[in-house]
PDB file of N, CA and C in Angstrom:
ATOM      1  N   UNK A   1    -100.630  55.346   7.134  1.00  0.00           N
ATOM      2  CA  UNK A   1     -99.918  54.097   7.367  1.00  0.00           C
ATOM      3  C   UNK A   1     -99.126  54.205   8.671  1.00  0.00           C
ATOM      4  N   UNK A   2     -98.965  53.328   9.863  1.00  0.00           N
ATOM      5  CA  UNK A   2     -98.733  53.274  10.667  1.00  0.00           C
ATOM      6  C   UNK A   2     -97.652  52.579  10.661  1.00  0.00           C
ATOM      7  N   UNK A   3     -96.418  52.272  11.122  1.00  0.00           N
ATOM      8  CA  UNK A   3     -94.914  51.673  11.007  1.00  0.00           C
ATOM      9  C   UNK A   3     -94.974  50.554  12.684  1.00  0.00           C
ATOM     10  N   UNK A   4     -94.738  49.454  12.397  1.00  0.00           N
ATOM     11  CA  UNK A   4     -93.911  49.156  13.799  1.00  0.00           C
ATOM     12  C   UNK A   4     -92.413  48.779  13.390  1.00  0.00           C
ATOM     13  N   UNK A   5     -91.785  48.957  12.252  1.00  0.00           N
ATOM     14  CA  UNK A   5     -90.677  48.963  11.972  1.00  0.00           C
ATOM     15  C   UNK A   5     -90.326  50.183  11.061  1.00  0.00           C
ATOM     16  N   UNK A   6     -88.703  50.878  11.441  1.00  0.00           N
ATOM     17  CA  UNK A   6     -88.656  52.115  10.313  1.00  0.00           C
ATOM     18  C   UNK A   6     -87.523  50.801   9.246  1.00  0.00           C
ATOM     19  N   UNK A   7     -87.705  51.213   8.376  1.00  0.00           N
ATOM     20  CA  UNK A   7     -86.809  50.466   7.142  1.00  0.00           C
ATOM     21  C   UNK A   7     -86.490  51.749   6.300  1.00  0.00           C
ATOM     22  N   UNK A   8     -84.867  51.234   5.777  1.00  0.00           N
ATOM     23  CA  UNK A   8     -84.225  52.328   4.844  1.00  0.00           C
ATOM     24  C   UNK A   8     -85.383  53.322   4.242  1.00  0.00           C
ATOM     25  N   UNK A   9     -86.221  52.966   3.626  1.00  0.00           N
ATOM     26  CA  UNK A   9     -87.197  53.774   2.752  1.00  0.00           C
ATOM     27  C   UNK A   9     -88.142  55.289   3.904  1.00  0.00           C
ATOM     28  N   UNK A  10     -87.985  54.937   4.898  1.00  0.00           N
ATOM     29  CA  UNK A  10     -88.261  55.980   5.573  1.00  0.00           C
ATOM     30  C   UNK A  10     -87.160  56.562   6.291  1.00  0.00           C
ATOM     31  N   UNK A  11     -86.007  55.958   6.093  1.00  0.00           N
ATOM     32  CA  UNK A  11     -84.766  56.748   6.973  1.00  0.00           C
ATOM     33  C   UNK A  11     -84.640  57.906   5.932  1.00  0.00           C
ATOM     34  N   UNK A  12     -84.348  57.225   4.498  1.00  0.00           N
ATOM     35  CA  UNK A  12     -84.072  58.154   3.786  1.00  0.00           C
ATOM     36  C   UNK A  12     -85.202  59.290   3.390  1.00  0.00           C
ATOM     37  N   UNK A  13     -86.288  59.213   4.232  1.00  0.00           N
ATOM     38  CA  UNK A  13     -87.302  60.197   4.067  1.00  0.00           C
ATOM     39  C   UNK A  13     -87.065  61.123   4.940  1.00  0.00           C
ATOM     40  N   UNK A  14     -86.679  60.678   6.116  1.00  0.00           N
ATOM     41  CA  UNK A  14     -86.492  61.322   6.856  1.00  0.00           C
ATOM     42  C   UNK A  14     -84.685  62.177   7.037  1.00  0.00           C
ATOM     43  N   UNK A  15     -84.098  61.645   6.151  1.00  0.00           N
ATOM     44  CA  UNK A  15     -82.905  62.315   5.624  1.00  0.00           C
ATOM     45  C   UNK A  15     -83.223  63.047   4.881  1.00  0.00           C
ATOM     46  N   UNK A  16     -84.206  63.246   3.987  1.00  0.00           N
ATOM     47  CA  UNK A  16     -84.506  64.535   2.790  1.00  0.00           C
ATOM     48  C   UNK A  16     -84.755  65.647   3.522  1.00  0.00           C
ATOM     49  N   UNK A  17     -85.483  65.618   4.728  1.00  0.00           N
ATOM     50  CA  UNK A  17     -85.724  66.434   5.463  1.00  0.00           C
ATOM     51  C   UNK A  17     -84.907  67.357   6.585  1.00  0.00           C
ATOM     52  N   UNK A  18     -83.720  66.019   7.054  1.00  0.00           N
ATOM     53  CA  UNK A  18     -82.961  67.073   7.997  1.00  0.00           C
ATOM     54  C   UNK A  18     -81.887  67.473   7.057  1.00  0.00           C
ATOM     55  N   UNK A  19     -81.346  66.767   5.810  1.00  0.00           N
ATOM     56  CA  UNK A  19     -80.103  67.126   4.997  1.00  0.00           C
ATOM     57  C   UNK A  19     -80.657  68.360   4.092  1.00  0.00           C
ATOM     58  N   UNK A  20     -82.276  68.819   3.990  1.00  0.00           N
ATOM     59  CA  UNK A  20     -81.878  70.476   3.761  1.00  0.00           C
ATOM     60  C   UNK A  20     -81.984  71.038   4.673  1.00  0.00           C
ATOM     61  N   UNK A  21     -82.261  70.927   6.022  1.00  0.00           N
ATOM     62  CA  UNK A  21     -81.874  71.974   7.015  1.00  0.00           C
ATOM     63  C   UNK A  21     -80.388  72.039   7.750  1.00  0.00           C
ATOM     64  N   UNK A  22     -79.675  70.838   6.832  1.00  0.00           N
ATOM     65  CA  UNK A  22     -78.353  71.273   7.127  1.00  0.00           C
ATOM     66  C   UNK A  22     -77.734  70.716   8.263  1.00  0.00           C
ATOM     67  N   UNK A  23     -78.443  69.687   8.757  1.00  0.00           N
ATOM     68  CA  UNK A  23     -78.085  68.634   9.776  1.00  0.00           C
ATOM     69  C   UNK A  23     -77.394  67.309   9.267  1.00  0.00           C
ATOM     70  N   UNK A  24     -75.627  67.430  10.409  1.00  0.00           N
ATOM     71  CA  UNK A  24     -75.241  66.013   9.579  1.00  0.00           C
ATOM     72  C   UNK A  24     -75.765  64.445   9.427  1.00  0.00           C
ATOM     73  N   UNK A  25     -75.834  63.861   8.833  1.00  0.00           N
ATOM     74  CA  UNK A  25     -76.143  62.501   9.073  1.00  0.00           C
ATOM     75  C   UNK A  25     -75.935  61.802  10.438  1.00  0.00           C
ATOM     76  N   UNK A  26     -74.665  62.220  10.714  1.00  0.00           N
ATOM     77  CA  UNK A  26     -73.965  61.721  11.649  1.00  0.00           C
ATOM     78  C   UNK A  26     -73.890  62.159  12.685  1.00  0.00           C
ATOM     79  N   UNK A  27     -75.174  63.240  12.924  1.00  0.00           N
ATOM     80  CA  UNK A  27     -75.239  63.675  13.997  1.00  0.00           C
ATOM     81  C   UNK A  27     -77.068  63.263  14.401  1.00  0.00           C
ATOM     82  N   UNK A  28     -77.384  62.472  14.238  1.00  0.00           N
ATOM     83  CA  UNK A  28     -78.631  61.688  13.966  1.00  0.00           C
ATOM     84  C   UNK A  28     -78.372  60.343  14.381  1.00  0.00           C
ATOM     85  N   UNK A  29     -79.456  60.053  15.770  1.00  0.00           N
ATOM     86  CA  UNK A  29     -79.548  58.916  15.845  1.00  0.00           C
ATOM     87  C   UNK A  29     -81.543  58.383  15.776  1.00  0.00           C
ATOM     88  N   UNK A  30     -81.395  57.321  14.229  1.00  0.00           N
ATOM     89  CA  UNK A  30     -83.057  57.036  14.261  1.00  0.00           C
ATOM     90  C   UNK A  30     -82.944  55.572  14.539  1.00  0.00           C
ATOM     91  N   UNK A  31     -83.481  55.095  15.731  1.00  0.00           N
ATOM     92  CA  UNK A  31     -83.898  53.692  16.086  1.00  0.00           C
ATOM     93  C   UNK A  31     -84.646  52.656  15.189  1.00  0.00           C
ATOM     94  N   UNK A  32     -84.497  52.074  14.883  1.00  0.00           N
ATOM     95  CA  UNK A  32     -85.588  50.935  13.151  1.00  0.00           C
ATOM     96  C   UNK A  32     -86.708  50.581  14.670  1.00  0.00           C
ATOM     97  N   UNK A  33     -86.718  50.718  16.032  1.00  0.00           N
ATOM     98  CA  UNK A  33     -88.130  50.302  16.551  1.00  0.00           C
ATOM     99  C   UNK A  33     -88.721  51.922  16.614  1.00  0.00           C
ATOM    100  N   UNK A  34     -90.354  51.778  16.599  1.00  0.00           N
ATOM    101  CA  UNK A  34     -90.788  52.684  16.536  1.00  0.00           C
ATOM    102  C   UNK A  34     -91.451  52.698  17.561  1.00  0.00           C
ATOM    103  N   UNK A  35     -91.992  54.025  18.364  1.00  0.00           N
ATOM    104  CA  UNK A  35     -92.490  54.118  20.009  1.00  0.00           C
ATOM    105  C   UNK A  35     -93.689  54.593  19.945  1.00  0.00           C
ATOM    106  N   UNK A  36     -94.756  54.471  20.847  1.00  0.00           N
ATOM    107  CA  UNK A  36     -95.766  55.106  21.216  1.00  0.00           C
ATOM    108  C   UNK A  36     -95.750  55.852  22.609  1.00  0.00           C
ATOM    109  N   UNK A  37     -95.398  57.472  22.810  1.00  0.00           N
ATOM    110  CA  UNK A  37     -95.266  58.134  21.418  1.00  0.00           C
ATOM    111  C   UNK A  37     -94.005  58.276  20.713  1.00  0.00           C
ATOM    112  N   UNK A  38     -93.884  58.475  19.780  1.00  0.00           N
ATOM    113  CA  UNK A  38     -92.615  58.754  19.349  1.00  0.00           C
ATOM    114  C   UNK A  38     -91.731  59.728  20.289  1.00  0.00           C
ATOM    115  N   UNK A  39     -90.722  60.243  19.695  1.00  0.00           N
ATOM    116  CA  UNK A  39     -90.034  61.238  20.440  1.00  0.00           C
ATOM    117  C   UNK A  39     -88.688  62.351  19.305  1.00  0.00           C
ATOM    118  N   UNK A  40     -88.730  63.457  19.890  1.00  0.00           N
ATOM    119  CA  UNK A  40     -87.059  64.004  19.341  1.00  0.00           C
ATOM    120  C   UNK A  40     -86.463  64.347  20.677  1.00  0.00           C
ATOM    121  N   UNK A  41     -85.529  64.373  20.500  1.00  0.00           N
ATOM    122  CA  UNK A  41     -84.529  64.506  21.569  1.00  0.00           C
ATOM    123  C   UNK A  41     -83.202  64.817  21.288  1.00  0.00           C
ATOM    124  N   UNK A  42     -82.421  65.960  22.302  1.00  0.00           N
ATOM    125  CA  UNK A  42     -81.321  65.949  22.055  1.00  0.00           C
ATOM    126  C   UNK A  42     -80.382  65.292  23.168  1.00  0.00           C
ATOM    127  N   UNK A  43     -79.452  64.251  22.655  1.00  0.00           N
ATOM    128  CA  UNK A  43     -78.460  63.090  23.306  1.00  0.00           C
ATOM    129  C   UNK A  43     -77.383  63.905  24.168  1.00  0.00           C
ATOM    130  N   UNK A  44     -76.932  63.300  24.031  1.00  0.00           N
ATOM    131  CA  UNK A  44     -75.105  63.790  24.406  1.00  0.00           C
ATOM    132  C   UNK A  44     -74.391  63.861  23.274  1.00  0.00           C
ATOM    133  N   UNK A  45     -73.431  64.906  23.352  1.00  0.00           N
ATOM    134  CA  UNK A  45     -72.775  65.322  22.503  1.00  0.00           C
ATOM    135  C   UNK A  45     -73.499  66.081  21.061  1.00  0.00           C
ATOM    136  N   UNK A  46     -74.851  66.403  21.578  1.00  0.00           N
ATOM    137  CA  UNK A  46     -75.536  67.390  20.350  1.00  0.00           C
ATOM    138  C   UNK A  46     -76.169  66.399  19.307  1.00  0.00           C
ATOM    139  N   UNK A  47     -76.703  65.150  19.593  1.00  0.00           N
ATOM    140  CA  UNK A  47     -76.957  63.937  18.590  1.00  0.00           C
ATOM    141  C   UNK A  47     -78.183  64.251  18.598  1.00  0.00           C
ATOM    142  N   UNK A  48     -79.157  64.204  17.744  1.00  0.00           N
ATOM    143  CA  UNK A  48     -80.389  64.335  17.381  1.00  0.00           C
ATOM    144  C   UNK A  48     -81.436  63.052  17.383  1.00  0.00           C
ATOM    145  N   UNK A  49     -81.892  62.039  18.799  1.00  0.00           N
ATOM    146  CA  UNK A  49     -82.086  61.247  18.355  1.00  0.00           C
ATOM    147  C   UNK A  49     -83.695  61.715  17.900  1.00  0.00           C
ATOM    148  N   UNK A  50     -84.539  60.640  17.050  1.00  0.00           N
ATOM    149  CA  UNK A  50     -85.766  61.021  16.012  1.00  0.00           C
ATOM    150  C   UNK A  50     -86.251  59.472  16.398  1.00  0.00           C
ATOM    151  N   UNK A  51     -86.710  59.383  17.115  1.00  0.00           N
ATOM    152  CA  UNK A  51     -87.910  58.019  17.095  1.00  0.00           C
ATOM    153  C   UNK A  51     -89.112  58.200  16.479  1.00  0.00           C
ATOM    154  N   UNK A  52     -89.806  57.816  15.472  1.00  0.00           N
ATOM    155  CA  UNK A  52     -90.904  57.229  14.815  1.00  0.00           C
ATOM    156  C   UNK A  52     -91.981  56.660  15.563  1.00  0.00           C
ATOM    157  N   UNK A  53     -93.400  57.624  15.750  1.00  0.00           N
ATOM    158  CA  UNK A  53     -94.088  57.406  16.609  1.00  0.00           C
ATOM    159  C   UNK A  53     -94.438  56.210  15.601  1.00  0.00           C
ATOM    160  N   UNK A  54     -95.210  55.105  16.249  1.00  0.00           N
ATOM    161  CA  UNK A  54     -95.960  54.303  15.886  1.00  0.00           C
ATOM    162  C   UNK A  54     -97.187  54.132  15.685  1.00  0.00           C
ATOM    163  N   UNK A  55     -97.973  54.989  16.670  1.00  0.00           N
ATOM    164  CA  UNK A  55     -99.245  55.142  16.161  1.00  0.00           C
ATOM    165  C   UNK A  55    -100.001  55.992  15.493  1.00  0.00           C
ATOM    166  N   UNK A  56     -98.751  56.961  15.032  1.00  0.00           N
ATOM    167  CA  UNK A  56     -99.007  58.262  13.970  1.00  0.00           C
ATOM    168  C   UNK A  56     -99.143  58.399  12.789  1.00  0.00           C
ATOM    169  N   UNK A  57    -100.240  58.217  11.779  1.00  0.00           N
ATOM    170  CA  UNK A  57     -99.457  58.249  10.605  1.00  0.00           C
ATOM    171  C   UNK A  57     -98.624  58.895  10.040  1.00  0.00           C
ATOM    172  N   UNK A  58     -97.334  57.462   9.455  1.00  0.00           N
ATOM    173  CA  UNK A  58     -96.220  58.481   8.969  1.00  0.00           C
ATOM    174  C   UNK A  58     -95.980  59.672   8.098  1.00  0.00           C
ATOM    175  N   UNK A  59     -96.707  59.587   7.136  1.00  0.00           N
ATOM    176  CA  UNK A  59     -96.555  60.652   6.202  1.00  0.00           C
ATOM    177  C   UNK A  59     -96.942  62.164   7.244  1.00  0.00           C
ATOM    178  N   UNK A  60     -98.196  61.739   8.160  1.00  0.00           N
ATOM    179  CA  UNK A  60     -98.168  63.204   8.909  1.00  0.00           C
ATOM    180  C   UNK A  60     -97.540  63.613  10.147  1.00  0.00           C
ATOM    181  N   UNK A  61     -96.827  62.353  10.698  1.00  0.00           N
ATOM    182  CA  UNK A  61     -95.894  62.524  11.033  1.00  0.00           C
ATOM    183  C   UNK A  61     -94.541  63.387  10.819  1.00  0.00           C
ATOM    184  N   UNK A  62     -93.818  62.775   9.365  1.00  0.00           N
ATOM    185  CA  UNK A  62     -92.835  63.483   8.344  1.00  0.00           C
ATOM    186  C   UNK A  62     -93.401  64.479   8.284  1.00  0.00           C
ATOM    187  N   UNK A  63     -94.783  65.219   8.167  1.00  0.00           N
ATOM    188  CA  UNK A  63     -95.104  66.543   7.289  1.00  0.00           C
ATOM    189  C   UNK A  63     -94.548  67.351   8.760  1.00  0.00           C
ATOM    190  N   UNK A  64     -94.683  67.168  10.263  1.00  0.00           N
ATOM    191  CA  UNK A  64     -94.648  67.679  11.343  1.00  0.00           C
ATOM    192  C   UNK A  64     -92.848  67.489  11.654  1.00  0.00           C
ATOM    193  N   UNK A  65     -92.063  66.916  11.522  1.00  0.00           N
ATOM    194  CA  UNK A  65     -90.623  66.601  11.866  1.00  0.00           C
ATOM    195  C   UNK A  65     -89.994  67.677  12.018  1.00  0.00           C
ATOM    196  N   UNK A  66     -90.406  68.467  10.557  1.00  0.00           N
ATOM    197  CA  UNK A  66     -88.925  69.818  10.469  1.00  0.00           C
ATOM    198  C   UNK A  66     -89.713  70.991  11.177  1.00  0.00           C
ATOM    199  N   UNK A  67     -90.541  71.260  11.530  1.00  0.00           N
ATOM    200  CA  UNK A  67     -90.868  72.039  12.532  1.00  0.00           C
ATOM    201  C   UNK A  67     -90.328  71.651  13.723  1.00  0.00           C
ATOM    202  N   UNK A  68     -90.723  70.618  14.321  1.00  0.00           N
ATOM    203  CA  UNK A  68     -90.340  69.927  15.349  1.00  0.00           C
ATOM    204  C   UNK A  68     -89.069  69.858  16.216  1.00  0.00           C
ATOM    205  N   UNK A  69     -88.079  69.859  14.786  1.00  0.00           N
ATOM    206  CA  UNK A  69     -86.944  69.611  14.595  1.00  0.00           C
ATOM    207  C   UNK A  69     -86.317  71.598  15.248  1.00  0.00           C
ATOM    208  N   UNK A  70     -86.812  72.198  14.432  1.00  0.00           N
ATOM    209  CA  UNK A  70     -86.563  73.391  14.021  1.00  0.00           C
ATOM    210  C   UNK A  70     -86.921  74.152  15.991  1.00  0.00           C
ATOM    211  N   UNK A  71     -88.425  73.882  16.688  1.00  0.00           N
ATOM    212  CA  UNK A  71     -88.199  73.984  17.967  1.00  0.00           C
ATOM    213  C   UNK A  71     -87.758  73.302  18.582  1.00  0.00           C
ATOM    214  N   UNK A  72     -87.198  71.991  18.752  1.00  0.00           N
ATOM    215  CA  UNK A  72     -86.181  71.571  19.679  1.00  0.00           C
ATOM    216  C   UNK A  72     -84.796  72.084  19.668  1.00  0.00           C
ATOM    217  N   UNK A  73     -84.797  72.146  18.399  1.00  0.00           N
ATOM    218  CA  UNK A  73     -83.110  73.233  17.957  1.00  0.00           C
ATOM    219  C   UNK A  73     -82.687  74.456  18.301  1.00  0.00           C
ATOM    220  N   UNK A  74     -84.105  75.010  18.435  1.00  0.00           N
ATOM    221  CA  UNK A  74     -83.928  76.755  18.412  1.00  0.00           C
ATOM    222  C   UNK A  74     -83.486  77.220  17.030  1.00  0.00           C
ATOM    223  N   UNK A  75     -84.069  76.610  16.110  1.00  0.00           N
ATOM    224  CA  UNK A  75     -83.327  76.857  14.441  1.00  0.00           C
ATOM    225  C   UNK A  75     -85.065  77.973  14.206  1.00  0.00           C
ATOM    226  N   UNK A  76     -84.390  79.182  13.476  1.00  0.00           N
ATOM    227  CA  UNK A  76     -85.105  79.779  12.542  1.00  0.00           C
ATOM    228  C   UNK A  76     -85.904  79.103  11.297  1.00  0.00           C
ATOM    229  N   UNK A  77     -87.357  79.800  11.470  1.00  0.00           N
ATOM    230  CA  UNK A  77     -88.271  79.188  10.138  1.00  0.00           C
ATOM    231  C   UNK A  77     -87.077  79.067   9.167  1.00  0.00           C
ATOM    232  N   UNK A  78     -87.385  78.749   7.572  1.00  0.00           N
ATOM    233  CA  UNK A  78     -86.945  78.687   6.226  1.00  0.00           C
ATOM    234  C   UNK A  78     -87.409  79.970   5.982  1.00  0.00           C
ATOM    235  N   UNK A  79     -86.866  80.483   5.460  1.00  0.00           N
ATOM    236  CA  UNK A  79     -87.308  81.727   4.573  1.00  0.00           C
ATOM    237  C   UNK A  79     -88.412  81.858   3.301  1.00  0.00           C
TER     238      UNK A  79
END
């Protein structure tokens, strides 16, 4: 399934994912438009923004995030 809008139901998918690696909410910025290609990025002040590719499907999208997440961070695998 392909998104041109993110709606709550995938924010909070995508919150299951950074709230167990221990990232605040509030240090997360996710845009409701979605890009081709998507993007992660780190902002100013250490903000995590997470754009939602659009022409990706989401679910394999989400399955790819916390890796993603994990090399833009410099964060260690999960154990």
């Amino acid at each position: 399934m392909t998104l041109k809008a993110v709606t709550l139901k995938e924010i909070e998918r995508i919150f299951s994912i950074t709230d167990a690696m221990g990232i605040s909410r509030e240090a997360l910025v996710i845009p409701l438009r979605t890009e081709s290609p998507g993007r992660l990025r780190l902002i100013k002040d250490g903000i995590l923004e997470i754009v939602v590719d659009r022409d990706r499907n989401f679910e394999d999208w989400l399955t790819a995030l916390e890796p993603a997440i994990r090399q833009l961070m410099d964060l260690p695998e999960p154990d």
